[in-house]
C-alpha atoms as a PDB file:
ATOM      1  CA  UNK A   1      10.102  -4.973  -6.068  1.00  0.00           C
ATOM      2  CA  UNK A   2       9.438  -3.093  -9.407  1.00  0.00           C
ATOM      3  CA  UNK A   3       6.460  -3.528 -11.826  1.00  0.00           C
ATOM      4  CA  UNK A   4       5.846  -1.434 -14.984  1.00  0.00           C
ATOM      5  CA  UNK A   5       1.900  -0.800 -15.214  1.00  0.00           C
ATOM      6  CA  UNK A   6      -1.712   9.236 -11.049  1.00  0.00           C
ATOM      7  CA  UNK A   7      -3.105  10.395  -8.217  1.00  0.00           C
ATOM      8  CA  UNK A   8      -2.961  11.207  -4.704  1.00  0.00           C
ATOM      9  CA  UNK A   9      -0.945  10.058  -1.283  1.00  0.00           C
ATOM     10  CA  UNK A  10      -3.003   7.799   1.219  1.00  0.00           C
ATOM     11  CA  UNK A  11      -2.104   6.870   4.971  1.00  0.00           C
ATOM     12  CA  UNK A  12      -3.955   5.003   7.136  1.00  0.00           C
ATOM     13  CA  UNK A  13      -3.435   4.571  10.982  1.00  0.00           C
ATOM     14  CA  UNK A  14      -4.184   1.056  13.031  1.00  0.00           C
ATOM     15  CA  UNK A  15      -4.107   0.783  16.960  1.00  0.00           C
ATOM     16  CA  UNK A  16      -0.229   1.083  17.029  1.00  0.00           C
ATOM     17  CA  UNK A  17      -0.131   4.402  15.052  1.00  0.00           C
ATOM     18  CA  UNK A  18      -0.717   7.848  14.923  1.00  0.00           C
ATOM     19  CA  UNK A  19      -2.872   9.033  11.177  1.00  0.00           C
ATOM     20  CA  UNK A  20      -0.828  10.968   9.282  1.00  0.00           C
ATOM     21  CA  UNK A  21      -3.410  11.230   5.732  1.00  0.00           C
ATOM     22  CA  UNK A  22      -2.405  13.933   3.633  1.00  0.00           C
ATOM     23  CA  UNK A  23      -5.561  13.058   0.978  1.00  0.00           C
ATOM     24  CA  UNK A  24      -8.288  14.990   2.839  1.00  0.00           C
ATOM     25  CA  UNK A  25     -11.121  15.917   0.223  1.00  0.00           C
ATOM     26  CA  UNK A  26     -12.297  19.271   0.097  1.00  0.00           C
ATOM     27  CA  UNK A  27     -15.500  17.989  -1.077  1.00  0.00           C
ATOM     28  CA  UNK A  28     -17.363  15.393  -2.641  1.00  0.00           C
ATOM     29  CA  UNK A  29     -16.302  15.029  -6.697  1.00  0.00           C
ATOM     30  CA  UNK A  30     -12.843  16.849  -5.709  1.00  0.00           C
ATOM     31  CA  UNK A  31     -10.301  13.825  -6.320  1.00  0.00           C
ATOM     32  CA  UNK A  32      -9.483  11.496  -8.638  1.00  0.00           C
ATOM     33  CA  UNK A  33     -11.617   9.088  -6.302  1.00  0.00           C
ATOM     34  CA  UNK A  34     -15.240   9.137  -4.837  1.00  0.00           C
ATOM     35  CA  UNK A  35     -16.069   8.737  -1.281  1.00  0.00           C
ATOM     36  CA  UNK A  36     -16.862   5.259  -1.530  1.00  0.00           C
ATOM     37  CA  UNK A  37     -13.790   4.187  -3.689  1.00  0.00           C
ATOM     38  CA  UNK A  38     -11.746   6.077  -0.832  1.00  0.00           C
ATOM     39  CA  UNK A  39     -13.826   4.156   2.023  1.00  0.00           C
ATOM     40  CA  UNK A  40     -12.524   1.037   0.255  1.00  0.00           C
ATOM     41  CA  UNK A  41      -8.680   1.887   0.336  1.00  0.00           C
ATOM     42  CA  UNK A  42      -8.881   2.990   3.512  1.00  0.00           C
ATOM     43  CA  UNK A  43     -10.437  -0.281   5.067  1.00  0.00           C
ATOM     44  CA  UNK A  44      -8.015  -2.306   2.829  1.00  0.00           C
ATOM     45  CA  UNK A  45      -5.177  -0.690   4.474  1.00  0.00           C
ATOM     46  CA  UNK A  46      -6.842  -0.354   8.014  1.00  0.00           C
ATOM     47  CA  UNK A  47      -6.982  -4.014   7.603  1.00  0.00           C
ATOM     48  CA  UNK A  48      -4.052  -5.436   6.345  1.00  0.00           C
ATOM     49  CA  UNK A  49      -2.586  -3.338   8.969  1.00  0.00           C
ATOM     50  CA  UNK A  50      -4.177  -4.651  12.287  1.00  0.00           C
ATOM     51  CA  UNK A  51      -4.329  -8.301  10.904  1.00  0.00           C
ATOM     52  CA  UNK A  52      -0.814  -8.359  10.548  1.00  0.00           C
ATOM     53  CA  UNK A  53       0.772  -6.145  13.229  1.00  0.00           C
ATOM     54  CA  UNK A  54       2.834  -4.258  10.246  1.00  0.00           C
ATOM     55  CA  UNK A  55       2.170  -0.744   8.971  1.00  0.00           C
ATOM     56  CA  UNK A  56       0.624  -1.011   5.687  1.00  0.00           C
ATOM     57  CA  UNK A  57       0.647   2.726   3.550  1.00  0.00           C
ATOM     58  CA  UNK A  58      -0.220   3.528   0.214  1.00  0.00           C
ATOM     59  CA  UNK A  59       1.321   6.157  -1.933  1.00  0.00           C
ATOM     60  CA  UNK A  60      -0.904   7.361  -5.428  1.00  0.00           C
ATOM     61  CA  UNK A  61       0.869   9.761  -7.991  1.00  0.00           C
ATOM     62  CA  UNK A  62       4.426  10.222  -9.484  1.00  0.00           C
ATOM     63  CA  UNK A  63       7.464   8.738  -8.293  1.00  0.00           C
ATOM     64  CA  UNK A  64       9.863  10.843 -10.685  1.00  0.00           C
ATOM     65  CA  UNK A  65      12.694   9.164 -12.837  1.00  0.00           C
ATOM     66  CA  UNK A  66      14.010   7.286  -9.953  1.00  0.00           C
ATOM     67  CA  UNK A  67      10.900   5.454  -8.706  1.00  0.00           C
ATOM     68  CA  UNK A  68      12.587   2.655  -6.554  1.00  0.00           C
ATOM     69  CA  UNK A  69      14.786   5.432  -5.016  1.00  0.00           C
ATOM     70  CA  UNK A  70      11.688   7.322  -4.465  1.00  0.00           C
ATOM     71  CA  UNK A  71       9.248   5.143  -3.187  1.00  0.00           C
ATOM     72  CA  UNK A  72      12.129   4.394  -0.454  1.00  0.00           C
ATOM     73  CA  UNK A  73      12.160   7.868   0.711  1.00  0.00           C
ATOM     74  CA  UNK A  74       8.770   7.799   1.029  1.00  0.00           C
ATOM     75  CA  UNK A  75       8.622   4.291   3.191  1.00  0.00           C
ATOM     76  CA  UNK A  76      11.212   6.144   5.135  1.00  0.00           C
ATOM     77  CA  UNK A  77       9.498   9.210   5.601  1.00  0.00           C
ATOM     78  CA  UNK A  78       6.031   7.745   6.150  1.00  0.00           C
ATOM     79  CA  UNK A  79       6.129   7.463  10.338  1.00  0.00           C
ATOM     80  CA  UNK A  80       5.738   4.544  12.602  1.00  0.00           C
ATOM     81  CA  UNK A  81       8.727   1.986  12.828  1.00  0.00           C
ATOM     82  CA  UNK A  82       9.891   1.787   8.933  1.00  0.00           C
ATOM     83  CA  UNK A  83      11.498  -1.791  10.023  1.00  0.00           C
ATOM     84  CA  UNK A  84       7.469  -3.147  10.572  1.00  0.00           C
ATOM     85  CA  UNK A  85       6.090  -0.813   7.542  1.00  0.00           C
ATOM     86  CA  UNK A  86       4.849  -2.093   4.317  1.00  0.00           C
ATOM     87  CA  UNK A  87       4.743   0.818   1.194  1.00  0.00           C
ATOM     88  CA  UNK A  88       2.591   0.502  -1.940  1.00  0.00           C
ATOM     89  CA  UNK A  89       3.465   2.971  -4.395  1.00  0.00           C
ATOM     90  CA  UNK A  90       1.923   3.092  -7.646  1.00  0.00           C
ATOM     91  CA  UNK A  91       1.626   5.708 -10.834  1.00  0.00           C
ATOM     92  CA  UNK A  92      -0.189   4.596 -13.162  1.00  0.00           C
ATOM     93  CA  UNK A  93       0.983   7.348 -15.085  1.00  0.00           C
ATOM     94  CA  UNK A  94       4.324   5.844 -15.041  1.00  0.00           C
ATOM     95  CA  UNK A  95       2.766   2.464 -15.222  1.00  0.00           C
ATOM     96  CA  UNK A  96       4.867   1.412 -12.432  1.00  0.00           C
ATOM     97  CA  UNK A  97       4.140  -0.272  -9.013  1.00  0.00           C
ATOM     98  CA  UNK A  98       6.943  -0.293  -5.867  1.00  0.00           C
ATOM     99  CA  UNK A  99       6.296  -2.434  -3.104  1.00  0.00           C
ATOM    100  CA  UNK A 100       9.030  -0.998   0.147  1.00  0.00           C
ATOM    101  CA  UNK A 101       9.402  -3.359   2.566  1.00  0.00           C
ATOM    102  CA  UNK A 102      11.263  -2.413   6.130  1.00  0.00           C
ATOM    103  CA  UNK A 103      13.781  -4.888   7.485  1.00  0.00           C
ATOM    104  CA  UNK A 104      10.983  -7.075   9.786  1.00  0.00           C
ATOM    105  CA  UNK A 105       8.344  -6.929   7.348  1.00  0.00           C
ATOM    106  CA  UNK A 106      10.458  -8.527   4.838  1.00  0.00           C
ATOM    107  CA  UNK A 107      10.935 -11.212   6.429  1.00  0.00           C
ATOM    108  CA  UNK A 108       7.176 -12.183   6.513  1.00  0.00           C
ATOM    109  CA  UNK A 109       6.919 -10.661   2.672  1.00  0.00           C
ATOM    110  CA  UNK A 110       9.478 -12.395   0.629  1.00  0.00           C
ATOM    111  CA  UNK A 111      10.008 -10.634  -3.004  1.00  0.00           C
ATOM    112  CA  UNK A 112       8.222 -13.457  -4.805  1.00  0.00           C
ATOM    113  CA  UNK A 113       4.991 -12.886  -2.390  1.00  0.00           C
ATOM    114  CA  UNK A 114       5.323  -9.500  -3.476  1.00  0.00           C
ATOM    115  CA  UNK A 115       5.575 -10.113  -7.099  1.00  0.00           C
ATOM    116  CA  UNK A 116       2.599 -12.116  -6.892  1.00  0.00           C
ATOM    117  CA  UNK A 117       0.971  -9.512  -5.295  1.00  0.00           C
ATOM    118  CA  UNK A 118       1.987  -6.931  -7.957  1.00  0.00           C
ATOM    119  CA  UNK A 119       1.167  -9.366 -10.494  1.00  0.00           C
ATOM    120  CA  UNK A 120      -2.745  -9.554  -9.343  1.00  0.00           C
ATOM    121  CA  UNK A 121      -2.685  -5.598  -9.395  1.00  0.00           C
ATOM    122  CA  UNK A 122      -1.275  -4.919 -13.101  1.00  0.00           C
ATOM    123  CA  UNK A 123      -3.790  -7.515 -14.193  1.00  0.00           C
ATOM    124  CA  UNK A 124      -6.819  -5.420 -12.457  1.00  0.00           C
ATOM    125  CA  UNK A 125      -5.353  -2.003 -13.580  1.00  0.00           C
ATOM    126  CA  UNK A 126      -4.740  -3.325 -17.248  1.00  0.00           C
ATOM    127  CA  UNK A 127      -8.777  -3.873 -16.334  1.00  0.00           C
ATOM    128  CA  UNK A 128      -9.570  -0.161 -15.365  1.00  0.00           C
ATOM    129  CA  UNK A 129     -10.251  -1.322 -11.701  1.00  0.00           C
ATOM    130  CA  UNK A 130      -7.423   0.924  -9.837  1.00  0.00           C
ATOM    131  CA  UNK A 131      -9.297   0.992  -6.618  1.00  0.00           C
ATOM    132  CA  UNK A 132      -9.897  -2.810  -6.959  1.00  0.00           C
ATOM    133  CA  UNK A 133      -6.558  -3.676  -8.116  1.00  0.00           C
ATOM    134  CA  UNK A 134      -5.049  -2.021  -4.312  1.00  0.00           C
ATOM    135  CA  UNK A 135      -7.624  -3.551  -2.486  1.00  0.00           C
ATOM    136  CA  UNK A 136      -6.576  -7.169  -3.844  1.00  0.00           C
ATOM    137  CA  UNK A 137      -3.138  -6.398  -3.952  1.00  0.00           C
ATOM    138  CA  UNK A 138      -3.331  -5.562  -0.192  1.00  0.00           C
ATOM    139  CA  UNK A 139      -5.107  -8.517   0.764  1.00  0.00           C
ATOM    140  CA  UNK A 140      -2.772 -10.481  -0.950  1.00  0.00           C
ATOM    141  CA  UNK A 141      -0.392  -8.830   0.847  1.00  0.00           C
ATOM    142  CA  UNK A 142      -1.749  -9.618   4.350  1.00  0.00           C
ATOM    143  CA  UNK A 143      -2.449 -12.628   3.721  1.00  0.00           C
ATOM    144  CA  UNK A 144       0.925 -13.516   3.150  1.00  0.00           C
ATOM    145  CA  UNK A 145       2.452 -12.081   5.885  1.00  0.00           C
ATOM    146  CA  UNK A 146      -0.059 -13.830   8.269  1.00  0.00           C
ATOM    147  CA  UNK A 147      -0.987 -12.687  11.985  1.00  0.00           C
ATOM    148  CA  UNK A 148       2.072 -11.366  14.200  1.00  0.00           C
ATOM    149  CA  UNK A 149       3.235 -13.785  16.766  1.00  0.00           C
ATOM    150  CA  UNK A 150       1.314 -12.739  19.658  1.00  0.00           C
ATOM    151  CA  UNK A 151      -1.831 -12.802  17.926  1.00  0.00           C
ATOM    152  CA  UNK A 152      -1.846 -16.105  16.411  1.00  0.00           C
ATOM    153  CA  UNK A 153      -4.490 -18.298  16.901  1.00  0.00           C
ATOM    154  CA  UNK A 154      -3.036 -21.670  16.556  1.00  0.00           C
END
């Protein structure tokens, strides 16, 4: 899933993983993000993760020329079982967003869930709410793919 629309790389773990963040701040005021915008992304993502069972990540910055190609290496590359992992990649440099699915999360994320999804997050960008944009998009996102079997409710 491709969407024309900079920054840094985001990981979050949930109950079934292991962290891997490579976005440590040095100090406050250091990144493109405050402490309280990264607070956000992280809960977003801590979220969608354990509501859904699958391994939500986030990637911020360039993807190259090849962004589909790239963001693929990256869902490959990002740990835990790639066939359960979601990937959001955007540069907004690029004005592009990538949405890697692995072969089991796809099946509970369709592409047209995704491009709604994608859709919601161009239209907050175009807005100058990055941080917001993810957070929506991500919630979108688990919402979609609903509670893993075992944890259903009804």
């Amino acid at each position: 899933m491709t969407r024309s629309i900079e920054a840094t790389s985001h990981d979050t773990a949930t109950a079934y993983t292991d962290p891997a963040r490579t976005d440590e701040v040095e100090g406050p005021g250091s990144g493109p993000f405050s402490l309280q915008e990264l607070s956000r992304l992280d809960e977003a993502l801590t979220m969608s993760s354990r509501e859904t069972g699958l391994r939500f990540t986030l990637y911020l910055g360039d993807l190259g020329q090849r962004t589909r190609s790239r963001a693929e290496e990256l869902h490959a590359t990002s740990g835990g079982d790639p066939a359960e992992s979601v990937l959001l990649a955007v540069s907004p440099g690029q004005r592009v967003v990538e949405v890697v699915t692995g072969h089991g999360a796809a099946r509970r994320l369709p592409d047209r869930a995704c491009a709604l999804a994608v859709l919601s997050m161009t239209n907050s960008f175009a807005a100058g709410d990055l941080v917001g944009g993810i957070v929506n998009g991500l919630r979108q996102l688990s919402d979609q793919a609903g509670h893993p079997r075992g944890l259903r409710t009804h």
